[in-house]
Protein backbone atom coordinates (compact mmCIF):
# COMPACT_ATOMS: atom_id res chain seq x y z
CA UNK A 1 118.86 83.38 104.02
CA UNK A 2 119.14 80.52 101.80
CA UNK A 3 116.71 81.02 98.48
CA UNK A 4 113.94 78.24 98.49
CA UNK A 5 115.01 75.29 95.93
CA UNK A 6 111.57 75.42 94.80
CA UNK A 7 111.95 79.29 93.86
CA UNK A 8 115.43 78.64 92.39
CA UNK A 9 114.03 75.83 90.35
CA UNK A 10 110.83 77.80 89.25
CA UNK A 11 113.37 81.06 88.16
CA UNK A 12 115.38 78.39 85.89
CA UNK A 13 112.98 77.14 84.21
CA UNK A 14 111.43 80.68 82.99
CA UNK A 15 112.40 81.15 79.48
CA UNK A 16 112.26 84.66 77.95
CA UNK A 17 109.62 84.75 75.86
CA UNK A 18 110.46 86.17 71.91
CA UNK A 19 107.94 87.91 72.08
CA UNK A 20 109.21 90.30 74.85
CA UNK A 21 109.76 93.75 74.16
CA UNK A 22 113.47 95.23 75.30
CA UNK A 23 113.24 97.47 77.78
CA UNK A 24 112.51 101.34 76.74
CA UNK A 25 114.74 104.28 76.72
CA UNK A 26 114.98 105.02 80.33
CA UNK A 27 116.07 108.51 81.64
CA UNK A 28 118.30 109.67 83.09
CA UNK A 29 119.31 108.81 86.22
CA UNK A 30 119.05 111.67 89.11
CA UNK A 31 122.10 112.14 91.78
CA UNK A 32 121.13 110.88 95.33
CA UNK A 33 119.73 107.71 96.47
CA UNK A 34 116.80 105.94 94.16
CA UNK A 35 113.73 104.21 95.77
CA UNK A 36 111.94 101.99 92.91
CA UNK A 37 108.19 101.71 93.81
CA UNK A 38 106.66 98.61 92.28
CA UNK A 39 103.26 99.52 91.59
CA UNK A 40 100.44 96.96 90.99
CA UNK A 41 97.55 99.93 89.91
CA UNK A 42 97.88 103.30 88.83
CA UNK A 43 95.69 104.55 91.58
CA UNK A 44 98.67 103.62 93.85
CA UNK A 45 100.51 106.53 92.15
CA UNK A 46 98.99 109.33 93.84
CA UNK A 47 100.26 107.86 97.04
CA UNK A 48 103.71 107.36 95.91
CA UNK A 49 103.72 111.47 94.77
CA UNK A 50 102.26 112.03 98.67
CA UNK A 51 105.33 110.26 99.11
CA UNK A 52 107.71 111.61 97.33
CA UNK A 53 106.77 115.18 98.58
CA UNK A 54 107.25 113.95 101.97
CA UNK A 55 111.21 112.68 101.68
CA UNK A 56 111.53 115.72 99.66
CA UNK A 57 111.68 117.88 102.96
CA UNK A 58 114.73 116.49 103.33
CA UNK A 59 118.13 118.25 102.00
CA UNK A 60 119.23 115.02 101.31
CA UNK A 61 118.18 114.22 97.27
CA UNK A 62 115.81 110.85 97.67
CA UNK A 63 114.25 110.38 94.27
CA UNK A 64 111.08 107.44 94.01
CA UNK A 65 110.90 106.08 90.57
CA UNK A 66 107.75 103.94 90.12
CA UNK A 67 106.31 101.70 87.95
CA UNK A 68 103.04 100.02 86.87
CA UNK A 69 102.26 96.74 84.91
CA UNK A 70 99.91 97.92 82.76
CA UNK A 71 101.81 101.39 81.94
CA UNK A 72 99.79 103.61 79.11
CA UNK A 73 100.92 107.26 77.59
CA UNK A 74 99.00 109.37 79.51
CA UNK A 75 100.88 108.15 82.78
CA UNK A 76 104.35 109.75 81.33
CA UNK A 77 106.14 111.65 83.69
CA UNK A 78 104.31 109.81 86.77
CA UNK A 79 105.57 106.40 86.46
CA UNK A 80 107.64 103.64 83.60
CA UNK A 81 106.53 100.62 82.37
CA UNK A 82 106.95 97.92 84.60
CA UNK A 83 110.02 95.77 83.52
CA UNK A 84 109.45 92.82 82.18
CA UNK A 85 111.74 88.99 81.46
CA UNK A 86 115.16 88.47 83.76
CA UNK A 87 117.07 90.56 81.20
CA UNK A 88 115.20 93.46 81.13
CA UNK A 89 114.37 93.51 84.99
CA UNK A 90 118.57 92.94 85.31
CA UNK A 91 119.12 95.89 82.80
CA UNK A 92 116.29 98.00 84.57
CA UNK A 93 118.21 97.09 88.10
CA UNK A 94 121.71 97.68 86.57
CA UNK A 95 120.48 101.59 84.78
CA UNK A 96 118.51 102.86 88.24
CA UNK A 97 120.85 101.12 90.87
CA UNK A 98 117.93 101.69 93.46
CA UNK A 99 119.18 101.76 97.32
CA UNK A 100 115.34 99.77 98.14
CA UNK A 101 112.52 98.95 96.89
CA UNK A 102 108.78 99.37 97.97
CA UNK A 103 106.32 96.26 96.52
CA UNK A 104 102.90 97.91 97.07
CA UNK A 105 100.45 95.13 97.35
CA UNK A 106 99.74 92.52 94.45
CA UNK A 107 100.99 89.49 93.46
CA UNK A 108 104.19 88.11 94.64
CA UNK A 109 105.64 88.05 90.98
CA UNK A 110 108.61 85.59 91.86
CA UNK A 111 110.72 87.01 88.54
CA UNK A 112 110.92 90.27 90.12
CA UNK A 113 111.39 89.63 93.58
CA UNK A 114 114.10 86.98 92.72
CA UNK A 115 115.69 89.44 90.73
CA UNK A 116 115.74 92.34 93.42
CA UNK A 117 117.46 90.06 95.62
CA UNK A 118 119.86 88.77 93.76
CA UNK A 119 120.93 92.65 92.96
CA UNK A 120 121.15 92.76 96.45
CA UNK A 121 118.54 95.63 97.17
CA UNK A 122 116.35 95.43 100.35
CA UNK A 123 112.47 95.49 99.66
CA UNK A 124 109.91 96.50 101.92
CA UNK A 125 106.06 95.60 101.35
CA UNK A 126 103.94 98.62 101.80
CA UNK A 127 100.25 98.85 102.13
CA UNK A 128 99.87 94.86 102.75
CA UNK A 129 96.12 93.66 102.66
CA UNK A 130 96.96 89.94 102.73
CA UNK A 131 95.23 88.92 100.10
CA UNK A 132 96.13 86.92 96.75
CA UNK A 133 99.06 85.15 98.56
CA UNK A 134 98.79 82.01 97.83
CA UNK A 135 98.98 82.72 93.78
CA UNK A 136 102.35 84.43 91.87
CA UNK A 137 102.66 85.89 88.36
CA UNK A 138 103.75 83.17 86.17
CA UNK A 139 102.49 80.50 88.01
CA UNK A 140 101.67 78.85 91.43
CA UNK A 141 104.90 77.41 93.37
CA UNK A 142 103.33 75.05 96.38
CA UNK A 143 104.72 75.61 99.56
CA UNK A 144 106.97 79.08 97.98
CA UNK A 145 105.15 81.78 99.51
CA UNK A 146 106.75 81.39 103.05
CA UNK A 147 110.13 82.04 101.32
CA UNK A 148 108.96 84.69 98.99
CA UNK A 149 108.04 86.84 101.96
CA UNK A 150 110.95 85.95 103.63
CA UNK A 151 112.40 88.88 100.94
CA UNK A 152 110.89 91.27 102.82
CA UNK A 153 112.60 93.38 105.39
CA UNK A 154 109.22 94.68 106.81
CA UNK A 155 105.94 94.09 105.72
CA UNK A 156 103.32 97.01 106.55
CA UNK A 157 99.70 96.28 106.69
CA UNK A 158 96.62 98.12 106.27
CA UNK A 159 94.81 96.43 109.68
CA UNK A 160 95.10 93.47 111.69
CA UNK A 161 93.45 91.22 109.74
CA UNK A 162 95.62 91.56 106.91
CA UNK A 163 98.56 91.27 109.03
CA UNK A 164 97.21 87.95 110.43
CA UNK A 165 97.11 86.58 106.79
CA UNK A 166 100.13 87.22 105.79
CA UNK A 167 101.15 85.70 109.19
CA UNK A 168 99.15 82.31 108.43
CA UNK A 169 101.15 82.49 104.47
CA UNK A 170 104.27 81.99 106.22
CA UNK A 171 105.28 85.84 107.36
CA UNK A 172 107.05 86.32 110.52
CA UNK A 173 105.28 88.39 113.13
CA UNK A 174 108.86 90.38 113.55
CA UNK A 175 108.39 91.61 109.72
CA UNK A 176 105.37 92.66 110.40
CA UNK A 177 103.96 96.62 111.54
CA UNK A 178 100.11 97.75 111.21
CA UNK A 179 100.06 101.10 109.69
CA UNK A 180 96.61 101.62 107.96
CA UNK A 181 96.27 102.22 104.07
CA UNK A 182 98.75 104.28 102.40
CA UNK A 183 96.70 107.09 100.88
CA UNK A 184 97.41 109.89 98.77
CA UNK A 185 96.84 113.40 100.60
CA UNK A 186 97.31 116.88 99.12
CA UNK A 187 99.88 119.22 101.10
CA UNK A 188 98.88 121.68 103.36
CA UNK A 189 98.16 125.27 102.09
CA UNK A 190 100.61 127.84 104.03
CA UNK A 191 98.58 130.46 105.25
CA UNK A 192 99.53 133.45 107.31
CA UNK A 193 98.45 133.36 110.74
CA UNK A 194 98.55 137.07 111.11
CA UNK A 195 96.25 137.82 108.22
CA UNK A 196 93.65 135.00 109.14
CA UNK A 197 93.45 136.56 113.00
CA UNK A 198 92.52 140.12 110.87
CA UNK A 199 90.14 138.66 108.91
CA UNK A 200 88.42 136.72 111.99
CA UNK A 201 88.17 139.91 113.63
CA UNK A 202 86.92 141.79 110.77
CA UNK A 203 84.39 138.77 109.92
CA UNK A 204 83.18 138.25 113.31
CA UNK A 205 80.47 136.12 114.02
CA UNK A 206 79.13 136.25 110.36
CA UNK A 207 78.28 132.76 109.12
CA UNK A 208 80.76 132.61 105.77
CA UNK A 209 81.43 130.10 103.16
CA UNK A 210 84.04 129.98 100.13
CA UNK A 211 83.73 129.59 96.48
CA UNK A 212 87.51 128.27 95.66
CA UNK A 213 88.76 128.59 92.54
CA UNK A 214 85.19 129.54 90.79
CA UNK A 215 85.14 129.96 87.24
CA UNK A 216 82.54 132.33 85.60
CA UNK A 217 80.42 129.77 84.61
CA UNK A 218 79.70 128.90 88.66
CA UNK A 219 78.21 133.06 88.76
CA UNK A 220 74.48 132.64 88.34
CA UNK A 221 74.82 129.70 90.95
CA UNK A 222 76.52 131.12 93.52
CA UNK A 223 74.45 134.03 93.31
CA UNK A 224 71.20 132.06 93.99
CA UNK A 225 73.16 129.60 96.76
CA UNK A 226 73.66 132.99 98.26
CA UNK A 227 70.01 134.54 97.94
CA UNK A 228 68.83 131.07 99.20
CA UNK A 229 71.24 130.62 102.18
CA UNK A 230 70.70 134.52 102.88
CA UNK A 231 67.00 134.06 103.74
CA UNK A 232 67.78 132.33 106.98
CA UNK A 233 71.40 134.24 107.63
CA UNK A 234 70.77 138.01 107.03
CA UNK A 235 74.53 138.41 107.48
CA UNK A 236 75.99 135.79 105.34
CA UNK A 237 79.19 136.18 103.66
CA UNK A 238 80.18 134.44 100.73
CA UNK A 239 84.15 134.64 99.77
CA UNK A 240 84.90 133.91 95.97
CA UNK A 241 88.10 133.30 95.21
CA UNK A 242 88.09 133.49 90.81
CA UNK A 243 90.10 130.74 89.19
CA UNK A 244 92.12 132.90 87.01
CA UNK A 245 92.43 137.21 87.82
CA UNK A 246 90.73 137.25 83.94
CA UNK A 247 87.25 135.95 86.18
CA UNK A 248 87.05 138.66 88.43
CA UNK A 249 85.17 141.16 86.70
CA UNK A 250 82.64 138.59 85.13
CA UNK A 251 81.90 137.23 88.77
CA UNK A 252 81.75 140.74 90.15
CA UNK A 253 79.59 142.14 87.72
CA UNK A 254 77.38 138.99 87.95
CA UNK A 255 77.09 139.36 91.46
CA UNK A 256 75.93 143.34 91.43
CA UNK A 257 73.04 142.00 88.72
CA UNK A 258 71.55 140.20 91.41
CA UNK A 259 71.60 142.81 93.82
CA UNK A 260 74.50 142.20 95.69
CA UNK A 261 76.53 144.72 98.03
CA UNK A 262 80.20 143.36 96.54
CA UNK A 263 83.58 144.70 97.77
CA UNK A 264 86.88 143.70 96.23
CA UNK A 265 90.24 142.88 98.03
CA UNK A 266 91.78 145.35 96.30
CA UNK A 267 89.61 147.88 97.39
CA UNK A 268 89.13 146.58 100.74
CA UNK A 269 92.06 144.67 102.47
CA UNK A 270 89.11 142.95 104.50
CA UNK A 271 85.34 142.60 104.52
CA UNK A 272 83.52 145.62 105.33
CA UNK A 273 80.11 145.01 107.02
CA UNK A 274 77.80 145.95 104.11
CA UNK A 275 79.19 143.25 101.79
CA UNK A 276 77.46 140.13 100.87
CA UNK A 277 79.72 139.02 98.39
CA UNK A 278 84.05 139.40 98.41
CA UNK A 279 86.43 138.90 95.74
CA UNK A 280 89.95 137.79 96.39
CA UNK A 281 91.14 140.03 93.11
CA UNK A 282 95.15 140.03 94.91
CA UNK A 283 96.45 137.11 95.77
CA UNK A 284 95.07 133.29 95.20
CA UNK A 285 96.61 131.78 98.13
CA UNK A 286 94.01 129.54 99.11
CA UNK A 287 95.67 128.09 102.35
CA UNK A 288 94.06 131.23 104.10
CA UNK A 289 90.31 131.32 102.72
CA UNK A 290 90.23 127.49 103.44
CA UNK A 291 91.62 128.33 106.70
CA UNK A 292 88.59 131.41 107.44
CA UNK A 293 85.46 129.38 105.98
CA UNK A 294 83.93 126.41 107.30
CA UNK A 295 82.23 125.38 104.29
CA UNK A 296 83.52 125.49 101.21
CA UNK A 297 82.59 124.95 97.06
CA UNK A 298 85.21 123.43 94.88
CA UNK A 299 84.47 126.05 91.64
CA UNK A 300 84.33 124.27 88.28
CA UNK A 301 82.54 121.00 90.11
CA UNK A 302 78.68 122.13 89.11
CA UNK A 303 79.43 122.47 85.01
CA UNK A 304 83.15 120.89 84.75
CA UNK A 305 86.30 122.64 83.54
CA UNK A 306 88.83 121.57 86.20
CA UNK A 307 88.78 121.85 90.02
CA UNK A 308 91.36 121.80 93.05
CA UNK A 309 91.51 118.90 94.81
CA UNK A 310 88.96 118.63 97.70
CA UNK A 311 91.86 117.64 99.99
CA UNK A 312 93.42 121.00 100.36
CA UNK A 313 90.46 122.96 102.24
CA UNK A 314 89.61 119.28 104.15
CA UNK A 315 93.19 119.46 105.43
CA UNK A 316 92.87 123.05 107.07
CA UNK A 317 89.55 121.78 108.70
CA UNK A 318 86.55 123.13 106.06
CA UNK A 319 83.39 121.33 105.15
CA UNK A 320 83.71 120.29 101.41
CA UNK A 321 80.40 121.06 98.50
CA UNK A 322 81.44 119.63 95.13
CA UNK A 323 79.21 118.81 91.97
CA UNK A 324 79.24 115.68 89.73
CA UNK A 325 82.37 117.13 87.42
CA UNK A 326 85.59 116.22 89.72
CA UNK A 327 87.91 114.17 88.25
CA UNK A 328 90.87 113.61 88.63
CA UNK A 329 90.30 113.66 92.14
CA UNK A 330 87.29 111.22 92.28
CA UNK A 331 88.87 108.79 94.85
CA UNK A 332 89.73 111.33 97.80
CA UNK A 333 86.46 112.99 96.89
CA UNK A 334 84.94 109.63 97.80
CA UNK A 335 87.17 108.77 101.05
CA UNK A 336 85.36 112.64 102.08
CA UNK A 337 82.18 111.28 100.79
CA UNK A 338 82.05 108.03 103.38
CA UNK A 339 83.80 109.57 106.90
CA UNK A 340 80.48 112.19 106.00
CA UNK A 341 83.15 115.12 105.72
CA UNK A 342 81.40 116.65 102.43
CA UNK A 343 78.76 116.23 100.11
CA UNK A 344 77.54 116.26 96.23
CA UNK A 345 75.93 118.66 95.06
CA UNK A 346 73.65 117.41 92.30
CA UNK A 347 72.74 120.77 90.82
CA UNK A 348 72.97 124.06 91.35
CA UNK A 349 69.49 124.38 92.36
CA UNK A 350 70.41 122.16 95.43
CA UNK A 351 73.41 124.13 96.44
CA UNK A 352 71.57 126.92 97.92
CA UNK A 353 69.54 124.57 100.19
CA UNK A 354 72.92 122.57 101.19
CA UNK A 355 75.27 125.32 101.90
CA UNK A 356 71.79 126.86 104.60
CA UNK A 357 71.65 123.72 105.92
CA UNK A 358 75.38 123.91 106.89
CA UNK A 359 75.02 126.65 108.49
CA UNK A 360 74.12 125.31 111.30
CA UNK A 361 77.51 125.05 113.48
CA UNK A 362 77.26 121.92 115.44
CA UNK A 363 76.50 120.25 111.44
CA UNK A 364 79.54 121.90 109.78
CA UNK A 365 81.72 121.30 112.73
CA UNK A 366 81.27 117.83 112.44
CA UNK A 367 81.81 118.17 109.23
CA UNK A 368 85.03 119.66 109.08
CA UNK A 369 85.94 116.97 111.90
CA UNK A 370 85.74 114.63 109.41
CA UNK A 371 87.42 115.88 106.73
CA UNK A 372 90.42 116.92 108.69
CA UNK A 373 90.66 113.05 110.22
CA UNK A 374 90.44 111.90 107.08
CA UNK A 375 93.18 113.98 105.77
CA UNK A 376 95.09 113.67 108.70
CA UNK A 377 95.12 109.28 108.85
CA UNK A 378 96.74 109.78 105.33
CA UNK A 379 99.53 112.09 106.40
CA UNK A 380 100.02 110.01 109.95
CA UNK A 381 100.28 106.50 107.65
CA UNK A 382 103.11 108.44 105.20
CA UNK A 383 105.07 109.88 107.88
CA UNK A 384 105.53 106.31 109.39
CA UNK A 385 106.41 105.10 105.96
CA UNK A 386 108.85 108.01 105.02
CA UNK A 387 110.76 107.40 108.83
CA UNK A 388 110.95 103.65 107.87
CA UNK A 389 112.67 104.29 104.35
CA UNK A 390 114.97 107.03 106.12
CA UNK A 391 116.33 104.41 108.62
CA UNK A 392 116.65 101.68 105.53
CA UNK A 393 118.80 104.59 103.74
CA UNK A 394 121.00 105.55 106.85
CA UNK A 395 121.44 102.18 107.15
CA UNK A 396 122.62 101.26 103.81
CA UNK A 397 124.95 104.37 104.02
CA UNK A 398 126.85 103.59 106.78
């Protein structure tokens, strides 16, 4: 297709500015085929490692570089500052030699989209909303837009709204598929099926809940969440899985202070009947304790120091408790908090009262509904957009 005079003439009439930097050191670039990502916010990038886990299934090497406008230090190793000027874009273009490229929302910055054409690489627009369209980085070019989306081979929106305003900016319906958001979800813990049909048997009808990853600092909490919860389930079984094998004999001899019948992994492959408390002291493979309790505390959450991302039990269908400390994984925390598939704990006086009021099946069944759809709409979204970038790739091969 014929470039739009009006882009052309816009293009040649950007002057590189002195005050430019060049573009960086780049590294090296990895065998296989090279996707470059164009990022418009770092909270894209979680996404884009979803992503990139996904095509990694594949024997064949597919490597996503990405990069963000507004790159700083501490994103090293996750993405590279977004090129910027016709030279540096052309010398960025010229070092990665990219098979595609993926233009995750934003502005239509005409300087980069001219140049990704010109180098002959097909773009796809991922994670559309339809908004901004009618403005570009540099500038406004009247009447441009309708050509500037031409560029795109598909265009993939998060609903149909946003598909039917990029449809009124001049898209064509044929470029366009509604997908949903692209979201960042955590992989699926393996888990052996074997060993979680022992421990159901073994466990029985006991109402249970998990402590993942709890650091000695959680102890004295846990210990009065279980006293609490225990009043109204005589057999309740709470599964701690320590953070680090050094945590074991803190929580264990924390536990025993407050009365508790505790039994060790180690000692006892599964839960004997006495026990109120059980230590994973063997093996940290959370997959399978996510997989056994319905409800489960991310350690570390209540009084900070780290935590796993509340993802990975959502994902193998358990109701998430977290406290106020969980960065880094704030925003999947929150898309948990809203579909009602976990809840903050404010303190650990309140997590006592939350994890008995979740014991109630119907209430932690919904729950863990929740938090597996939510988990699930991610994965669903990124399989679509990991089929689509296969077919571009076959089709570039042959």
């Amino acid at each position: 297709m014929a470039r739009s005079l009006k882009i052309a003439a816009y293009v040649a009439g950007l002057r590189q500015s002195s005050a430019e930097n060049r573009l960086g050191i780049q590294p090296g670039r990895p065998e296989g085929a090279v996707i470059w990502a164009r990022c418009c916010h770092p909270d894209q990038l979680s996404a884009i490692e979803t992503l990139q886990r996904k095509l990694s299934e594949d024997a064949d090497a597919v490597r996503i570089i990405a990069t963000v406008p507004d790159w700083q230090p501490e994103m090293t190793g996750r993405a590279l500052p977004e090129p910027v000027g016709k030279a540096n874009i052309r010398a960025f273009l010229s070092h990665w030699q990219p098979m595609m490229a993926m233009w995750l929302r934003g502005e239509l910055d005409v300087v980069l989209l001219n140049a990704i054409r010109a180098a002959n690489v097909p773009c796809i627009m991922v994670d559309a909303n339809g908004r901004g369209l009618h403005t570009m980085t540099g500038g406004w070019v009247p009447g441009a837009i309708r050509q500037l989306l031409a560029q795109f081979d598909t265009i993939l929106t998060i609903d149909k709204p946003a598909a039917e305003r990029l449809v009124s900016a001049g898209a064509a319906p044929s470029q366009i598929d509604i997908t949903g958001p692209m979201e960042d979800c955590a992989p699926v813990l393996p888990y052996d099926e074997t060993d979680r049909r022992d421990l159901a048997a073994a466990i029985s009808t006991r109402p249970v809940w998990l402590a993942a990853a709890a650091r000695a600092n959680d102890c004295q909490a846990l210990a009065q969440a279980q006293q609490e919860a225990s009043r109204r389930a005589h057999r309740l079984l709470l599964i701690v899985v320590p953070d680090r094998a050094e945590t074991v004999t803190q929580i264990a001899e924390g536990m025993r202070a407050f009365g508790f019948h505790v039994a060790l992994r180690s000692q006892t492959p599964e839960p004997p009947e006495p026990a109120q408390v059980y230590i994973v002291d063997t093996d940290y493979d959370l997959g399978l304790w996510y997989r056994i309790a319905p409800v489960t505390y991310l350690g570390g959450t209540l009084f900070g120091g780290g935590c796993r991302d509340p993802f990975e039990p959502a994902a193998l269908g358990s109701a998430v408790l977290y406290g106020a400390h969980i960065a880094p994984f704030q925003r999947n925390a929150a898309r948990l908090d809203i579909a009602k598939a976990s809840q903050l704990v404010i303190s650990a006086s309140q997590l006592g009262k939350t994890v008995e009021a979740l014991l109630a099946p119907d209430k932690t069944a919904q729950m863990a509904h929740a938090a597996w759809d939510v988990t699930s709409r991610g994965a669903d979204v990124t399989n679509q957009i990991v089929a689509l970038i296969r077919q571009r790739l076959e089709e570039r091969i042959a």
